[in-house]
C-alpha atoms as a PDB file:
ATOM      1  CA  UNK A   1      98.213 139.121 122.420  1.00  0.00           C
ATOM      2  CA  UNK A   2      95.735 135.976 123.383  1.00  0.00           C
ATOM      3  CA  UNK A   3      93.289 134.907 120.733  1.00  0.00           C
ATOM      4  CA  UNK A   4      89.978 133.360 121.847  1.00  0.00           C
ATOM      5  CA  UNK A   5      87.767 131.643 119.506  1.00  0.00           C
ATOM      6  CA  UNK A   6      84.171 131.998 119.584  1.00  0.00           C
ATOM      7  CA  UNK A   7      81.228 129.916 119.038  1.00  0.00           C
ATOM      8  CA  UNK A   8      81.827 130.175 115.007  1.00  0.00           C
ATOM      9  CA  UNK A   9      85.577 129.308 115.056  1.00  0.00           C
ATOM     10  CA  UNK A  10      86.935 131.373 112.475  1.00  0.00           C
ATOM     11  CA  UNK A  11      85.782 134.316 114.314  1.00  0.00           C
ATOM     12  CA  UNK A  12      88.134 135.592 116.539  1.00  0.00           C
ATOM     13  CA  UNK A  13      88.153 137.495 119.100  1.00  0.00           C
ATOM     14  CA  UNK A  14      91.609 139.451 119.971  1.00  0.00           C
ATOM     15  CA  UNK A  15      92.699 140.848 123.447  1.00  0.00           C
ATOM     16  CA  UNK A  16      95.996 142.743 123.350  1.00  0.00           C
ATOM     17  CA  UNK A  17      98.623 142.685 125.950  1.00  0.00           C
ATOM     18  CA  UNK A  18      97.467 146.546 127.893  1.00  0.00           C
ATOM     19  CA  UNK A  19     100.734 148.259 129.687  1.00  0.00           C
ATOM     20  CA  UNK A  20      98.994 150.816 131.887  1.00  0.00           C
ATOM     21  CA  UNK A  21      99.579 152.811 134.931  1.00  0.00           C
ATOM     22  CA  UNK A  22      98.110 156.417 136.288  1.00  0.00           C
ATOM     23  CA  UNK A  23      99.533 158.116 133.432  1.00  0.00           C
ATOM     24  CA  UNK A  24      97.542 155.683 131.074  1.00  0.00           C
ATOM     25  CA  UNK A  25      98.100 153.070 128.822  1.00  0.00           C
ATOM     26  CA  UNK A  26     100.230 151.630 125.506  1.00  0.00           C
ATOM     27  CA  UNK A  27      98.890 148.646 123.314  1.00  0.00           C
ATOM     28  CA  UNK A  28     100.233 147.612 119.922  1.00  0.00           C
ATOM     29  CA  UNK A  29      96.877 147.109 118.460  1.00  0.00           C
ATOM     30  CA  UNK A  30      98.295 145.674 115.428  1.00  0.00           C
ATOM     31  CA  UNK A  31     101.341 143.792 114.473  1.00  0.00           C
ATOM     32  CA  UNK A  32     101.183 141.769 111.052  1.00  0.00           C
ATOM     33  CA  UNK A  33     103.702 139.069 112.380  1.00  0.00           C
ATOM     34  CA  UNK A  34     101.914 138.350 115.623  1.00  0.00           C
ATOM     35  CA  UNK A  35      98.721 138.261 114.256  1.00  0.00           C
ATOM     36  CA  UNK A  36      99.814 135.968 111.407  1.00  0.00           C
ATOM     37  CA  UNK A  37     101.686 133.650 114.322  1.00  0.00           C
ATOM     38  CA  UNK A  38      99.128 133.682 116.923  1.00  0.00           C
ATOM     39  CA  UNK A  39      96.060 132.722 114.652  1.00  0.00           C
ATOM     40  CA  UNK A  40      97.779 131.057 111.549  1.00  0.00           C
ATOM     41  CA  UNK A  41      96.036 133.828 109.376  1.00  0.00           C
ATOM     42  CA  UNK A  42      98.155 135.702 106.274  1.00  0.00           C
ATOM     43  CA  UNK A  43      95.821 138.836 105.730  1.00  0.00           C
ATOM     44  CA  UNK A  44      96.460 142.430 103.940  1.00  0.00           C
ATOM     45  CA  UNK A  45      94.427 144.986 105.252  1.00  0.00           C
ATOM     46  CA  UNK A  46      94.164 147.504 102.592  1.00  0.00           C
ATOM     47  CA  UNK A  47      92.257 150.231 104.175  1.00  0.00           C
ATOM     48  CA  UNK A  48      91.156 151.688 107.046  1.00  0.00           C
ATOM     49  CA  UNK A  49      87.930 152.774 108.416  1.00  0.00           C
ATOM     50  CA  UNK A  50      86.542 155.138 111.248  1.00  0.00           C
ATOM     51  CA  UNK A  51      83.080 155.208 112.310  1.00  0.00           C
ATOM     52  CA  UNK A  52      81.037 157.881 114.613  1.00  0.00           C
ATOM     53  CA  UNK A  53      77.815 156.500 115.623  1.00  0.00           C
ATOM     54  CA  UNK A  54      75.499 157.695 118.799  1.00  0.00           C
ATOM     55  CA  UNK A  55      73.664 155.454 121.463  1.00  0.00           C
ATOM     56  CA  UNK A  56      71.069 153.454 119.737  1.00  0.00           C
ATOM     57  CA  UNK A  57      72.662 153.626 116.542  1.00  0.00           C
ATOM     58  CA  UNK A  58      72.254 149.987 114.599  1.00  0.00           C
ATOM     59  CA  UNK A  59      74.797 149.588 111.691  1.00  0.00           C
ATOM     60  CA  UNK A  60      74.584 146.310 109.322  1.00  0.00           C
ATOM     61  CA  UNK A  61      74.220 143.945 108.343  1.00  0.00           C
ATOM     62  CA  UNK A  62      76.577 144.596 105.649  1.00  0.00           C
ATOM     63  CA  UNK A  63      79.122 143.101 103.500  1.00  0.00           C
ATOM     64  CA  UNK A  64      80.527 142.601 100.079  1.00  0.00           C
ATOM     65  CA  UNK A  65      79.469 139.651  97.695  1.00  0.00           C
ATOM     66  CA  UNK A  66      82.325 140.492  95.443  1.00  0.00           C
ATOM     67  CA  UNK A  67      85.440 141.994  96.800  1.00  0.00           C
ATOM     68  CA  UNK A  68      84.163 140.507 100.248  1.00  0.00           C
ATOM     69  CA  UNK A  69      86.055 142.393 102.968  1.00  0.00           C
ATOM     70  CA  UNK A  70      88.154 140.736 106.363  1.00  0.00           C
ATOM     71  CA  UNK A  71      87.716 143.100 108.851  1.00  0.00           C
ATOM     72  CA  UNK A  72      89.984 143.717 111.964  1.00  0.00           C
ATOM     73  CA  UNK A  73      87.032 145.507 114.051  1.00  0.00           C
ATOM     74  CA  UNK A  74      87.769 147.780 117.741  1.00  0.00           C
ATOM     75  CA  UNK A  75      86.297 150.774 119.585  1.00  0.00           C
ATOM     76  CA  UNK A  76      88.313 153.122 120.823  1.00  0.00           C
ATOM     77  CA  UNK A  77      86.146 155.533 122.561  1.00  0.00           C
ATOM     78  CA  UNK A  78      82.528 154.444 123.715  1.00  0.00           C
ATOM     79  CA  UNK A  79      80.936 150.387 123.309  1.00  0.00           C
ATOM     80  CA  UNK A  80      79.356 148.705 121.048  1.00  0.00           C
ATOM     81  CA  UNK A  81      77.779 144.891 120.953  1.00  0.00           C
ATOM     82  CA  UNK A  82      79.514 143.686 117.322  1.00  0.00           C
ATOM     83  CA  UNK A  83      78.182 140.710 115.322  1.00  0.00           C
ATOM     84  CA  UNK A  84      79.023 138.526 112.857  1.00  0.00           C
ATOM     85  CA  UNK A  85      76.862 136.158 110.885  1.00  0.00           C
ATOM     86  CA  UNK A  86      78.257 133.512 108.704  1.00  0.00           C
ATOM     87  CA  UNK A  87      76.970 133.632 105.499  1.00  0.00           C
ATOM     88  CA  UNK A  88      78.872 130.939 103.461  1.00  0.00           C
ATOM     89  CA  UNK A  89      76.805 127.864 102.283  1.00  0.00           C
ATOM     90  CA  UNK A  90      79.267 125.537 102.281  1.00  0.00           C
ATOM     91  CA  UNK A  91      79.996 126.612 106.190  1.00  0.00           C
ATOM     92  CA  UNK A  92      78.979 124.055 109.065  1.00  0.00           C
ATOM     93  CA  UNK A  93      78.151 127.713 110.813  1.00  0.00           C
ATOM     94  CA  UNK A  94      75.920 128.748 108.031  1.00  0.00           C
ATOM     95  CA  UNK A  95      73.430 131.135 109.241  1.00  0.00           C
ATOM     96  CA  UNK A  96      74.720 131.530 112.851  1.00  0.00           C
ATOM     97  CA  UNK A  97      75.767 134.512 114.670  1.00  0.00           C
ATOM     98  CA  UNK A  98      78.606 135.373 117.086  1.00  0.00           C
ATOM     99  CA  UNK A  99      78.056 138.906 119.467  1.00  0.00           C
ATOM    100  CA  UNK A 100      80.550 140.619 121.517  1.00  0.00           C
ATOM    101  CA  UNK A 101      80.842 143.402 123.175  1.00  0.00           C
ATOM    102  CA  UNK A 102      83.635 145.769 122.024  1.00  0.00           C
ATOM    103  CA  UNK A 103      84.399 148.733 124.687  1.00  0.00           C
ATOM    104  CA  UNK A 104      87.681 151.438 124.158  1.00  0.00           C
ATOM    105  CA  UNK A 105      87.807 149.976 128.299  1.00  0.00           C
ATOM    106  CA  UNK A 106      88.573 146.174 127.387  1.00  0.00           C
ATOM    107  CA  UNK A 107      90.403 147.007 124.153  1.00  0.00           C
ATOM    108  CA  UNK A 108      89.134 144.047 122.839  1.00  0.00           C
ATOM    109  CA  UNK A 109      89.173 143.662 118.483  1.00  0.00           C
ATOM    110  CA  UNK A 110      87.191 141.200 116.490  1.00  0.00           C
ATOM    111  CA  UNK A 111      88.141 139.460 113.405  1.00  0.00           C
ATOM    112  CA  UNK A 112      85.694 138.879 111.246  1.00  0.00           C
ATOM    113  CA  UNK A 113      86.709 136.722 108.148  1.00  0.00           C
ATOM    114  CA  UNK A 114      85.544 137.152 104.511  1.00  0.00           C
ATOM    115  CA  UNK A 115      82.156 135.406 103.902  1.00  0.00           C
ATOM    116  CA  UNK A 116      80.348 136.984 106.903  1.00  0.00           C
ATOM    117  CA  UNK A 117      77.995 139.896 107.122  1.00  0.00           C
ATOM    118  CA  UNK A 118      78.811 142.418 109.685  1.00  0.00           C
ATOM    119  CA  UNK A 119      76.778 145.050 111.920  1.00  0.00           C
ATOM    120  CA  UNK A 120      77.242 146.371 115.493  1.00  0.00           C
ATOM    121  CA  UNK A 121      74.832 148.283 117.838  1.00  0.00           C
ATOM    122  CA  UNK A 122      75.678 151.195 120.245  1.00  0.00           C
ATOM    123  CA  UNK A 123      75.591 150.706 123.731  1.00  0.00           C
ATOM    124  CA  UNK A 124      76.774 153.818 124.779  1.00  0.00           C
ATOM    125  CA  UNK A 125      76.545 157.676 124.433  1.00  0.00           C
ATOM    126  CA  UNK A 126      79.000 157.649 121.596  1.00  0.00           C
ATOM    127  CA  UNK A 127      81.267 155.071 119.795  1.00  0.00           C
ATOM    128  CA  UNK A 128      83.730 155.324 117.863  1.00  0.00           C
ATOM    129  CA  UNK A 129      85.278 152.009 116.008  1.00  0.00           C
ATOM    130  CA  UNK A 130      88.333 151.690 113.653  1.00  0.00           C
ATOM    131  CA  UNK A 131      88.170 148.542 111.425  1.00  0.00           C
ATOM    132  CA  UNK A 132      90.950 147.466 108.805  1.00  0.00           C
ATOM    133  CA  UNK A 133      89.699 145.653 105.829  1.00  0.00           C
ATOM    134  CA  UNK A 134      91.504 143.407 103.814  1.00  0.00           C
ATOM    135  CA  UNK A 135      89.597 144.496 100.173  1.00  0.00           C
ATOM    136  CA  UNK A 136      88.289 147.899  99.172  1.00  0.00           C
ATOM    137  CA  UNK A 137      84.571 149.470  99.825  1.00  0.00           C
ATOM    138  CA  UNK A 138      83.395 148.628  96.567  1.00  0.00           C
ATOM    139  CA  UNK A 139      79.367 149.831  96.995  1.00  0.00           C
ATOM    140  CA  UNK A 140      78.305 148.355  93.724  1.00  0.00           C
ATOM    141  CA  UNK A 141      78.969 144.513  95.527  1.00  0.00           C
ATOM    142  CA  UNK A 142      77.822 145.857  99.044  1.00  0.00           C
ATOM    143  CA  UNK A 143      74.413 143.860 100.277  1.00  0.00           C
ATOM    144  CA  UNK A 144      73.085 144.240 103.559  1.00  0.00           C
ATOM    145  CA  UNK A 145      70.677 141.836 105.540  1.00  0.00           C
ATOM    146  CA  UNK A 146      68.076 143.556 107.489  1.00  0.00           C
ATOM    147  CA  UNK A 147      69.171 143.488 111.316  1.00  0.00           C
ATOM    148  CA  UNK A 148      66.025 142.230 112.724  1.00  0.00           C
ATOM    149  CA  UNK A 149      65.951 138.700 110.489  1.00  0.00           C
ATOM    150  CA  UNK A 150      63.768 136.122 112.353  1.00  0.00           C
ATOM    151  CA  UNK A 151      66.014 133.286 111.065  1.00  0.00           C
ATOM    152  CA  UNK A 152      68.748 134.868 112.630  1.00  0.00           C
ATOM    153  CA  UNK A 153      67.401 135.725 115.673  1.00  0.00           C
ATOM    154  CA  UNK A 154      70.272 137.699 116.765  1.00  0.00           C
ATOM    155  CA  UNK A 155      69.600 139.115 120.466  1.00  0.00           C
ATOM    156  CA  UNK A 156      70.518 142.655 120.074  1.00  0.00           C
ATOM    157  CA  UNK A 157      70.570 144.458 123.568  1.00  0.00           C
ATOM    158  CA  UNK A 158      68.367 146.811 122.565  1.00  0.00           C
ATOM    159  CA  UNK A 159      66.496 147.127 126.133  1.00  0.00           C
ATOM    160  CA  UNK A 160      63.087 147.174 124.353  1.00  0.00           C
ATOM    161  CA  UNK A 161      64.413 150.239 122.238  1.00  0.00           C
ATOM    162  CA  UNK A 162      63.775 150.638 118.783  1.00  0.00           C
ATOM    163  CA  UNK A 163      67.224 150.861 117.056  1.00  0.00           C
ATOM    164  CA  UNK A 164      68.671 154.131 115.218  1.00  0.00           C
ATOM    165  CA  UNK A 165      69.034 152.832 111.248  1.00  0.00           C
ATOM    166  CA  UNK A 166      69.941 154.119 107.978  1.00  0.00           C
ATOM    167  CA  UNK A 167      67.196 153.635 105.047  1.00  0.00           C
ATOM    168  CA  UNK A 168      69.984 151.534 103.434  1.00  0.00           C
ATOM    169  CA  UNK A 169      69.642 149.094 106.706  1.00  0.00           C
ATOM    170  CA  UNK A 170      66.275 149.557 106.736  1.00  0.00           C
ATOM    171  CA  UNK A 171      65.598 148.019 103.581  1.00  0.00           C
ATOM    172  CA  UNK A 172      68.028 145.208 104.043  1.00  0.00           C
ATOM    173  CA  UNK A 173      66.887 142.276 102.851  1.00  0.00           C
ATOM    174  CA  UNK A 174      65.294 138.863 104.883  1.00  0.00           C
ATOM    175  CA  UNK A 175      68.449 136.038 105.007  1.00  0.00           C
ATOM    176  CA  UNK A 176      66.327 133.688 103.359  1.00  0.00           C
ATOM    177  CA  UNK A 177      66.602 136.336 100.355  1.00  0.00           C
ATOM    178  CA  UNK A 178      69.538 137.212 100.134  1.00  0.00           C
ATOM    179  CA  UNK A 179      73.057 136.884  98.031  1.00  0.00           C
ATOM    180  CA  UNK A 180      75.161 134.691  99.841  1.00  0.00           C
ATOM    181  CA  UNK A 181      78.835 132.992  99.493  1.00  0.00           C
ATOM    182  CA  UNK A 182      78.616 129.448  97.868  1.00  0.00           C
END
Protein backbone atom coordinates (compact mmCIF):
# COMPACT_ATOMS: atom_id res chain seq x y z
CA UNK A 1 0.00 0.00 0.00
CA UNK A 2 1.64 3.74 -0.57
CA UNK A 3 0.14 6.54 1.44
CA UNK A 4 0.22 10.06 -0.02
CA UNK A 5 -0.53 13.01 1.99
CA UNK A 6 -2.49 15.79 0.75
CA UNK A 7 -2.54 19.42 1.06
CA UNK A 8 -4.19 19.05 4.78
CA UNK A 9 -1.72 16.43 6.11
CA UNK A 10 -3.76 14.33 8.16
CA UNK A 11 -5.77 13.52 5.21
CA UNK A 12 -4.66 10.71 3.48
CA UNK A 13 -5.00 9.46 0.57
CA UNK A 14 -4.47 5.45 0.16
CA UNK A 15 -3.51 3.54 -3.10
CA UNK A 16 -3.43 -0.24 -2.66
CA UNK A 17 -1.00 -2.56 -4.21
CA UNK A 18 -3.67 -3.89 -7.55
CA UNK A 19 -2.64 -7.67 -8.77
CA UNK A 20 -4.48 -7.80 -12.09
CA UNK A 21 -4.41 -9.60 -15.30
CA UNK A 22 -7.28 -10.49 -18.12
CA UNK A 23 -9.14 -12.41 -15.69
CA UNK A 24 -9.25 -9.25 -13.36
CA UNK A 25 -7.96 -8.10 -10.33
CA UNK A 26 -7.27 -8.84 -6.25
CA UNK A 27 -6.57 -5.92 -3.70
CA UNK A 28 -6.61 -6.22 0.08
CA UNK A 29 -8.46 -3.07 0.57
CA UNK A 30 -7.99 -3.23 4.18
CA UNK A 31 -5.51 -4.64 6.54
CA UNK A 32 -5.52 -3.15 10.23
CA UNK A 33 -1.68 -3.83 10.65
CA UNK A 34 -0.58 -2.17 7.45
CA UNK A 35 -2.63 0.62 7.77
CA UNK A 36 -1.58 1.18 11.40
CA UNK A 37 2.34 0.72 10.08
CA UNK A 38 2.22 2.64 6.98
CA UNK A 39 0.51 5.87 8.43
CA UNK A 40 1.26 5.59 12.27
CA UNK A 41 -2.63 5.64 12.81
CA UNK A 42 -4.39 3.06 15.61
CA UNK A 43 -8.14 3.28 14.40
CA UNK A 44 -11.35 0.88 15.03
CA UNK A 45 -13.71 1.05 12.42
CA UNK A 46 -16.91 0.05 13.92
CA UNK A 47 -19.23 0.00 11.05
CA UNK A 48 -19.63 -0.09 7.67
CA UNK A 49 -21.41 1.88 5.14
CA UNK A 50 -22.66 1.52 1.42
CA UNK A 51 -23.90 4.28 -0.57
CA UNK A 52 -25.93 4.32 -4.11
CA UNK A 53 -25.98 7.69 -5.51
CA UNK A 54 -26.63 8.73 -9.43
CA UNK A 55 -24.64 11.31 -11.64
CA UNK A 56 -25.09 14.69 -10.19
CA UNK A 57 -25.85 13.49 -6.91
CA UNK A 58 -24.10 15.99 -4.10
CA UNK A 59 -23.83 14.30 -0.61
CA UNK A 60 -22.45 16.47 2.52
CA UNK A 61 -21.24 18.15 4.07
CA UNK A 62 -21.78 16.02 6.97
CA UNK A 63 -20.34 14.89 10.13
CA UNK A 64 -20.77 14.24 13.78
CA UNK A 65 -20.05 16.92 16.57
CA UNK A 66 -20.30 14.24 19.16
CA UNK A 67 -19.37 10.74 18.36
CA UNK A 68 -17.36 12.38 15.37
CA UNK A 69 -16.72 9.58 12.87
CA UNK A 70 -12.98 8.53 10.97
CA UNK A 71 -13.92 7.41 7.83
CA UNK A 72 -11.97 4.97 5.50
CA UNK A 73 -13.84 6.28 2.18
CA UNK A 74 -13.64 4.15 -1.67
CA UNK A 75 -15.83 3.58 -4.73
CA UNK A 76 -16.13 0.52 -6.01
CA UNK A 77 -18.26 0.85 -9.00
CA UNK A 78 -18.66 4.38 -10.74
CA UNK A 79 -16.49 7.98 -9.52
CA UNK A 80 -16.94 10.38 -7.40
CA UNK A 81 -14.81 13.81 -6.54
CA UNK A 82 -14.63 13.30 -2.37
CA UNK A 83 -13.86 16.19 0.00
CA UNK A 84 -12.85 16.88 3.17
CA UNK A 85 -12.92 20.12 5.08
CA UNK A 86 -11.18 20.59 8.31
CA UNK A 87 -13.27 21.81 10.78
CA UNK A 88 -11.18 21.87 14.05
CA UNK A 89 -10.32 25.37 15.50
CA UNK A 90 -7.37 24.63 16.98
CA UNK A 91 -6.15 23.16 13.33
CA UNK A 92 -3.44 25.22 11.28
CA UNK A 93 -5.88 23.76 8.27
CA UNK A 94 -8.94 25.22 9.78
CA UNK A 95 -11.43 25.87 7.19
CA UNK A 96 -9.56 24.33 4.19
CA UNK A 97 -10.55 21.68 1.90
CA UNK A 98 -8.81 18.69 0.27
CA UNK A 99 -10.75 17.01 -3.18
CA UNK A 100 -9.98 13.86 -4.85
CA UNK A 101 -11.25 11.95 -7.16
CA UNK A 102 -12.22 8.40 -6.07
CA UNK A 103 -12.97 5.94 -9.21
CA UNK A 104 -13.70 1.75 -8.65
CA UNK A 105 -10.74 2.18 -11.86
CA UNK A 106 -7.86 3.72 -9.58
CA UNK A 107 -9.02 1.96 -6.41
CA UNK A 108 -7.93 4.75 -4.64
CA UNK A 109 -9.50 5.23 -0.58
CA UNK A 110 -9.42 8.38 1.43
CA UNK A 111 -8.97 8.77 5.05
CA UNK A 112 -10.63 11.27 6.46
CA UNK A 113 -9.83 11.84 10.24
CA UNK A 114 -12.29 12.81 13.03
CA UNK A 115 -12.84 16.63 13.16
CA UNK A 116 -13.61 17.05 9.42
CA UNK A 117 -16.87 17.36 7.58
CA UNK A 118 -17.30 15.11 4.70
CA UNK A 119 -19.32 15.17 1.24
CA UNK A 120 -18.56 13.81 -2.27
CA UNK A 121 -20.16 14.58 -5.70
CA UNK A 122 -20.94 12.10 -8.57
CA UNK A 123 -19.11 12.20 -11.57
CA UNK A 124 -20.47 9.42 -13.18
CA UNK A 125 -23.68 7.48 -14.19
CA UNK A 126 -23.71 5.66 -10.91
CA UNK A 127 -21.43 5.34 -7.79
CA UNK A 128 -21.28 3.29 -5.41
CA UNK A 129 -18.81 3.98 -2.21
CA UNK A 130 -18.12 1.79 0.90
CA UNK A 131 -16.76 3.83 3.88
CA UNK A 132 -15.74 2.31 7.40
CA UNK A 133 -16.23 4.55 10.30
CA UNK A 134 -14.52 4.45 13.37
CA UNK A 135 -17.84 5.67 15.73
CA UNK A 136 -21.50 4.93 15.15
CA UNK A 137 -24.20 7.09 12.96
CA UNK A 138 -25.52 8.75 15.82
CA UNK A 139 -28.18 11.39 13.86
CA UNK A 140 -28.98 13.32 16.97
CA UNK A 141 -24.94 14.78 16.80
CA UNK A 142 -25.00 14.74 12.86
CA UNK A 143 -24.57 18.59 11.40
CA UNK A 144 -24.08 19.25 7.94
CA UNK A 145 -22.53 22.45 6.23
CA UNK A 146 -24.25 23.51 3.16
CA UNK A 147 -22.02 22.38 0.06
CA UNK A 148 -21.95 25.59 -1.72
CA UNK A 149 -20.25 27.77 1.42
CA UNK A 150 -18.52 30.88 -0.06
CA UNK A 151 -15.83 30.69 2.68
CA UNK A 152 -15.06 27.44 1.56
CA UNK A 153 -15.05 27.87 -1.85
CA UNK A 154 -14.71 24.32 -2.63
CA UNK A 155 -14.52 23.83 -6.62
CA UNK A 156 -16.95 21.13 -7.15
CA UNK A 157 -16.80 19.85 -10.86
CA UNK A 158 -20.08 20.43 -11.37
CA UNK A 159 -19.68 21.56 -15.23
CA UNK A 160 -22.11 24.48 -14.64
CA UNK A 161 -24.74 21.82 -13.35
CA UNK A 162 -26.84 22.36 -10.56
CA UNK A 163 -26.11 19.50 -8.07
CA UNK A 164 -28.71 16.61 -7.05
CA UNK A 165 -29.26 17.30 -2.95
CA UNK A 166 -31.22 16.06 -0.17
CA UNK A 167 -33.43 18.80 1.82
CA UNK A 168 -31.19 17.77 4.77
CA UNK A 169 -28.07 19.19 2.52
CA UNK A 170 -30.02 21.72 1.36
CA UNK A 171 -30.53 23.35 4.50
CA UNK A 172 -27.02 22.87 5.71
CA UNK A 173 -25.84 25.53 7.40
CA UNK A 174 -23.11 28.61 6.22
CA UNK A 175 -19.39 27.56 7.95
CA UNK A 176 -19.32 30.73 9.57
CA UNK A 177 -22.51 29.24 11.49
CA UNK A 178 -21.88 26.34 12.27
CA UNK A 179 -20.85 23.75 15.29
CA UNK A 180 -17.39 23.10 15.00
CA UNK A 181 -14.48 21.03 16.94
CA UNK A 182 -12.58 23.29 19.48
Amino acid sequence: MKIEATEIKDVLLLEPKVFGDDRGFFYESYNQRVFAEKTGLSVEFVQDNHSRSETGVLRGLHYQIQQPQGKLVRVVRGEVFDVAVDIRKSSPDFGKWVGCLLSADNHRQLWIPAGFAHGFLVVSEVAEMLYKTTDYYAPNHERCIIWNDPDLAIDWPLGGKTPVLSAKDSAGLPFKSAEVFP
